[in-house]
Protein backbone atom coordinates (compact mmCIF):
# COMPACT_ATOMS: atom_id res chain seq x y z
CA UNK A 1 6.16 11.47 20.23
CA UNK A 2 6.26 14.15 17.14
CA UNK A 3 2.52 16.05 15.82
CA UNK A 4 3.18 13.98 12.64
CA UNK A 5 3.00 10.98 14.39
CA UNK A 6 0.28 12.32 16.97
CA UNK A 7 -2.05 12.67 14.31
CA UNK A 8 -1.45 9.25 12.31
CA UNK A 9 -2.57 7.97 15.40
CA UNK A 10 -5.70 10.22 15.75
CA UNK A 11 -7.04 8.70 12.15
CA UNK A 12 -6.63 5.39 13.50
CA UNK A 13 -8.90 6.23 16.96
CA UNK A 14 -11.35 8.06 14.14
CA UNK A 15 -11.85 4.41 12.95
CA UNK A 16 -14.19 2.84 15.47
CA UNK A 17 -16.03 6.70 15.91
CA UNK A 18 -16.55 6.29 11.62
CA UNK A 19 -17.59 2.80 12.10
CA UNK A 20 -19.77 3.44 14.56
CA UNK A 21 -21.53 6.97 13.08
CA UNK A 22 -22.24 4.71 9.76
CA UNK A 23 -23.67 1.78 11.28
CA UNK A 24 -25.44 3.77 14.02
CA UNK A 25 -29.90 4.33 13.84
CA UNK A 26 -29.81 7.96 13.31
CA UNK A 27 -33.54 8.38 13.61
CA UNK A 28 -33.06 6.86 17.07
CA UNK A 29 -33.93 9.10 20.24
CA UNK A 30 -30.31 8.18 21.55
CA UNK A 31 -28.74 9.51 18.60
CA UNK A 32 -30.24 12.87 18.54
CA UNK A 33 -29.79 13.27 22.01
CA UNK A 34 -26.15 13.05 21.74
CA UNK A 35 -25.88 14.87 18.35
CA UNK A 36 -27.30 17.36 17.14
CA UNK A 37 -26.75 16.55 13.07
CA UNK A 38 -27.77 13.34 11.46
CA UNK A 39 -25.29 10.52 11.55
CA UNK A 40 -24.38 10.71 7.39
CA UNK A 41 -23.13 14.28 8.01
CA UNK A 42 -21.53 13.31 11.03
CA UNK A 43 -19.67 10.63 9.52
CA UNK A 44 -18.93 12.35 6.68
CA UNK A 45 -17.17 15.00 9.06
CA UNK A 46 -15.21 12.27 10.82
CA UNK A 47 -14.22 10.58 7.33
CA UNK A 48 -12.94 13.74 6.07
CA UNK A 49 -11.25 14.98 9.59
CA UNK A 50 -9.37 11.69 9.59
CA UNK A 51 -8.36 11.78 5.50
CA UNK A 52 -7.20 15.52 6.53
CA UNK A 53 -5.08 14.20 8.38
CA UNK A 54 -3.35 11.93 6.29
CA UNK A 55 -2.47 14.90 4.24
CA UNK A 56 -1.35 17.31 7.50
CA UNK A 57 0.96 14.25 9.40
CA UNK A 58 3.14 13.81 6.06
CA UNK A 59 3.37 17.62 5.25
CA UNK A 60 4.54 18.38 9.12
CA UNK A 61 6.43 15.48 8.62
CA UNK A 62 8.80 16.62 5.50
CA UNK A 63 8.60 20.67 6.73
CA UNK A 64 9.52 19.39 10.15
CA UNK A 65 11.93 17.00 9.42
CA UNK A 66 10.39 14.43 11.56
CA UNK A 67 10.10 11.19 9.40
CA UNK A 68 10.78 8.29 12.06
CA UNK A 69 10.51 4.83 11.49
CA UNK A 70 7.31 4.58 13.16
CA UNK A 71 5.35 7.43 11.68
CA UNK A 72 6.60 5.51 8.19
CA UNK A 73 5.41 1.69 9.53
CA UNK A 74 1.75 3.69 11.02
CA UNK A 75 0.83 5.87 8.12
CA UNK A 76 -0.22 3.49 5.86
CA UNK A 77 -1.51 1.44 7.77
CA UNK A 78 -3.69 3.95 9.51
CA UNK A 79 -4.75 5.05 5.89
CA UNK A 80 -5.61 0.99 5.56
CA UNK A 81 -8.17 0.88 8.69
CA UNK A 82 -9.76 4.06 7.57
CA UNK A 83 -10.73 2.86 3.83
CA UNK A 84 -11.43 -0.62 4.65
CA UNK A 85 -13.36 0.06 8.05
CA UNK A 86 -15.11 2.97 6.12
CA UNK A 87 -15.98 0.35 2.91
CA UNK A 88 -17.25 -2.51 5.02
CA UNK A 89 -19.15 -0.30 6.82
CA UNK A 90 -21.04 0.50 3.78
CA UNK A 91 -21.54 -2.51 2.67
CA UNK A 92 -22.94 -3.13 5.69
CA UNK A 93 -25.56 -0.65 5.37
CA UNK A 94 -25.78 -1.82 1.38
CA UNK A 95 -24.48 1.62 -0.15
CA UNK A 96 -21.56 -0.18 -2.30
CA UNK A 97 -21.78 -3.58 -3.74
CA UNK A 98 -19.11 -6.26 -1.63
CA UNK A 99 -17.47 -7.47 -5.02
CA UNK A 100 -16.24 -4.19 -5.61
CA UNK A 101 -15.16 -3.46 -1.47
CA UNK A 102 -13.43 -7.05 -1.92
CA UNK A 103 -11.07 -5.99 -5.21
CA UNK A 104 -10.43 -2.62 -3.34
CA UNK A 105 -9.34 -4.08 -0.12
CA UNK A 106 -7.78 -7.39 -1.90
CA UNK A 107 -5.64 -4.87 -4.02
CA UNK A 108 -4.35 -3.30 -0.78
CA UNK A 109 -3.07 -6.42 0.68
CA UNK A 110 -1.87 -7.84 -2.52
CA UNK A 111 0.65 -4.54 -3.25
CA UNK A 112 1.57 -4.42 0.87
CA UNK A 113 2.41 -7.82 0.76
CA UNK A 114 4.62 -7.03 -2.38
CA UNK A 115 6.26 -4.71 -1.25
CA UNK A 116 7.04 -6.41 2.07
CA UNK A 117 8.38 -9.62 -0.27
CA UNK A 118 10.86 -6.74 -1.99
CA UNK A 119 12.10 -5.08 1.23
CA UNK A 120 12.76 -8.92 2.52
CA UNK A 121 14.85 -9.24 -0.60
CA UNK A 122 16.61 -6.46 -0.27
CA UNK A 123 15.09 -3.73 -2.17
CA UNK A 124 12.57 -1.00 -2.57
CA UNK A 125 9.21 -0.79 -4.51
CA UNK A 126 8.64 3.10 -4.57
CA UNK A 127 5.10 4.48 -4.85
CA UNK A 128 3.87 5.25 -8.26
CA UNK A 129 2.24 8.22 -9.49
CA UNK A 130 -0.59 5.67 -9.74
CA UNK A 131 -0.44 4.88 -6.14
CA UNK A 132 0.15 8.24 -4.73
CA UNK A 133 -3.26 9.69 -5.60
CA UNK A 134 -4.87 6.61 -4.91
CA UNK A 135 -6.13 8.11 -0.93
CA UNK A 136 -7.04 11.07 -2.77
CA UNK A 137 -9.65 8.97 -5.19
CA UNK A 138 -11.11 6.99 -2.54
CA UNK A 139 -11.59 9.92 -0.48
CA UNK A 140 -13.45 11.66 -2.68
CA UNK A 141 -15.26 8.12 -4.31
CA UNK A 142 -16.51 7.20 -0.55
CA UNK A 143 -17.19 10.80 0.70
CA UNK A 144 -19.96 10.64 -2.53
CA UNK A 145 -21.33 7.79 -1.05
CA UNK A 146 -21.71 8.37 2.59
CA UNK A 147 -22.91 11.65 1.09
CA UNK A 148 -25.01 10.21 -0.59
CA UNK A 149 -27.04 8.58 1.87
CA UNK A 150 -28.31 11.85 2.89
CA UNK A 151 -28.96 13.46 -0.59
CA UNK A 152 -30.04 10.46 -2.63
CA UNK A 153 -28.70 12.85 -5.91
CA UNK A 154 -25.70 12.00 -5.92
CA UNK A 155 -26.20 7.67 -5.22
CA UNK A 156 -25.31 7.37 -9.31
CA UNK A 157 -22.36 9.80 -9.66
CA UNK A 158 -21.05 7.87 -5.97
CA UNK A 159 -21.49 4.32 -7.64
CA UNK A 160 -19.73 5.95 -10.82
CA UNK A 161 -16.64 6.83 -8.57
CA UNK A 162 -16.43 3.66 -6.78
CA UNK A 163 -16.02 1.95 -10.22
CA UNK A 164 -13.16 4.64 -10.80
CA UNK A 165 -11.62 3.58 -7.35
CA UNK A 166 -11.65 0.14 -8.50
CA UNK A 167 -9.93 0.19 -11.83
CA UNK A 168 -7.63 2.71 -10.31
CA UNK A 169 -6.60 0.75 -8.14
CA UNK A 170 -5.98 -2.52 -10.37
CA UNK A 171 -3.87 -0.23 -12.86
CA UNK A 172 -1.61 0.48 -10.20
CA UNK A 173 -1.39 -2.79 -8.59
CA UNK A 174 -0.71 -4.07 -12.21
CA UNK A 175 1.63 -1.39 -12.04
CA UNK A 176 3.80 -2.57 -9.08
CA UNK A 177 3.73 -5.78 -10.05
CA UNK A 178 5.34 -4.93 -13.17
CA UNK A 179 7.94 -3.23 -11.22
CA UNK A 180 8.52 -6.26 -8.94
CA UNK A 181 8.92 -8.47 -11.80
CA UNK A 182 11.74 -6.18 -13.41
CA UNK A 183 13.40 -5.76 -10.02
CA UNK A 184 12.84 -9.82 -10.14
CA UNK A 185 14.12 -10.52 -13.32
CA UNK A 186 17.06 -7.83 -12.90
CA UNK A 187 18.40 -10.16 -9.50
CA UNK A 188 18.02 -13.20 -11.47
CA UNK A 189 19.72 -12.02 -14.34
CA UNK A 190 22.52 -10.72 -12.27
CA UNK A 191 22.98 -13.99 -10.09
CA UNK A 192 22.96 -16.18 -13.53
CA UNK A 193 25.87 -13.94 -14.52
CA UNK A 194 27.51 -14.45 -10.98
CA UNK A 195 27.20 -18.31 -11.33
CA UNK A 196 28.23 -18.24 -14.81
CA UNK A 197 31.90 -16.24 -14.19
CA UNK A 198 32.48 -18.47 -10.88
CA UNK A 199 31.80 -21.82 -13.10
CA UNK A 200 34.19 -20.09 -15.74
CA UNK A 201 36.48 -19.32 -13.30
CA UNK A 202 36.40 -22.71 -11.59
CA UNK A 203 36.86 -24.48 -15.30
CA UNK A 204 40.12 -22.45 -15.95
CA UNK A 205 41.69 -22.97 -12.15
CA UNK A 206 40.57 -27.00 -12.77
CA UNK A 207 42.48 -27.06 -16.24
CA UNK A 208 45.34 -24.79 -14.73
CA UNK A 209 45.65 -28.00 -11.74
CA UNK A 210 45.05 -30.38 -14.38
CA UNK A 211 48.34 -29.39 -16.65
CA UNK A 212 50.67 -28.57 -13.40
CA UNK A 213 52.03 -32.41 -13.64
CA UNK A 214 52.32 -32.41 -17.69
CA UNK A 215 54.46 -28.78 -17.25
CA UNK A 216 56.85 -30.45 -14.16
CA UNK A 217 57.58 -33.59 -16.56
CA UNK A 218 58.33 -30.94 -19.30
CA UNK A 219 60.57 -29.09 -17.16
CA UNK A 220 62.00 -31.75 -15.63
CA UNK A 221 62.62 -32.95 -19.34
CA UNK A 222 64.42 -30.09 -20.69
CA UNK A 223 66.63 -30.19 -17.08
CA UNK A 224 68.09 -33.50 -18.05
């Protein structure tokens, strides 16, 4: 196994560590025993370790020349666990309302399931521009918040960014979409045409069959 791939797989063992850090009493005797920072900068450092990542495994990737298929099938869904395990988590701990962790996450399945409906049918969604700084805005929108639990300053400008996230993220879903219904409409357009020459073709080969008998009585005709 490549570094690219080595380190896709690191951000998805930084999941339970994240969940863990977020959900974990950090006034607790245990915690400070093991730690020696409290457990919003410590999951703050794991969040951004593992989103580092995401950046480094793609970069080594391309410079390397070591795309596989299963760095391509991991990354995004290592990218998945990381911003919905980090989002639950704070709603968990009630730092982001659910409605808004619900359209973030919903968005993600809807567009994966999209595109997995395209590749069955034969064809490629590519990412957006949209789509490809996506990571990048809910990095920084849930870095503010978990931030934000230890400096209450910046709770509003962390709430402000989630909102960002969210109608981000349903521009580019709306986005895709609209590029699955062309790629939609393109097939059926093309497959209407199909039918429509073979029906053509099978009218003129039916009438071709159909005047065979009246040209053999006219030949045979002008034979006599």
């Amino acid at each position: 196994m490549n570094l690219p791939n080595l380190l896709t797989l690191l951000r998805i063992f930084f999941v339970p560590l994240l969940v863990a850090a977020l959900l974990a009493d950090g006034s607790s005797a245990t915690w400070q025993n093991l730690f020696p920072v409290s457990r919003e900068i410590f999951a703050l450092a794991v969040f951004l370790i593992a989103a580092a990542t995401d950046l480094l495994d793609g970069y080594l990737a391309r410079r390397w020349g070591q795309v596989t298929t299963v760095g391509t099938l991991l990354d995004p869904i290592a990218d998945k666990l990381l911003v919905s395990a980090a989002l639950v988590s704070l709603v968990d701990i009630h730092r982001v309302p659910a409605w808004i962790v619900i359209l973030i996450i919903g968005r993600e399945f809807a567009v994966s399931g999209l595109r997995s409906i395209a590749a069955a049918s034969g064809y490629t969604i590519k990412a957006s521009e949209l789509g490809k700084t996506k990571m990048a805005a809910q990095v920084a929108a849930i870095s503010l918040v978990i931030a934000g639990i230890r400096w209450p300053a910046l709770v509003d400008p962390a709430l402000i960014a989630m909102w960002a996230v969210m109608l981000f993220g349903i521009v580019s879903a709306a986005d895709y979409f609209r590029k699955f219904w062309r790629k939609v409409d393109d097939q059926i357009k093309r497959r209407r045409r199909r039918e429509l020459l073979l029906l053509e073709r099978q009218k003129k080969r039916n009438a071709a069959v159909s005047k065979e008998p009246e040209i053999r009585s006219q030949e045979s005709g002008v034979r006599s």
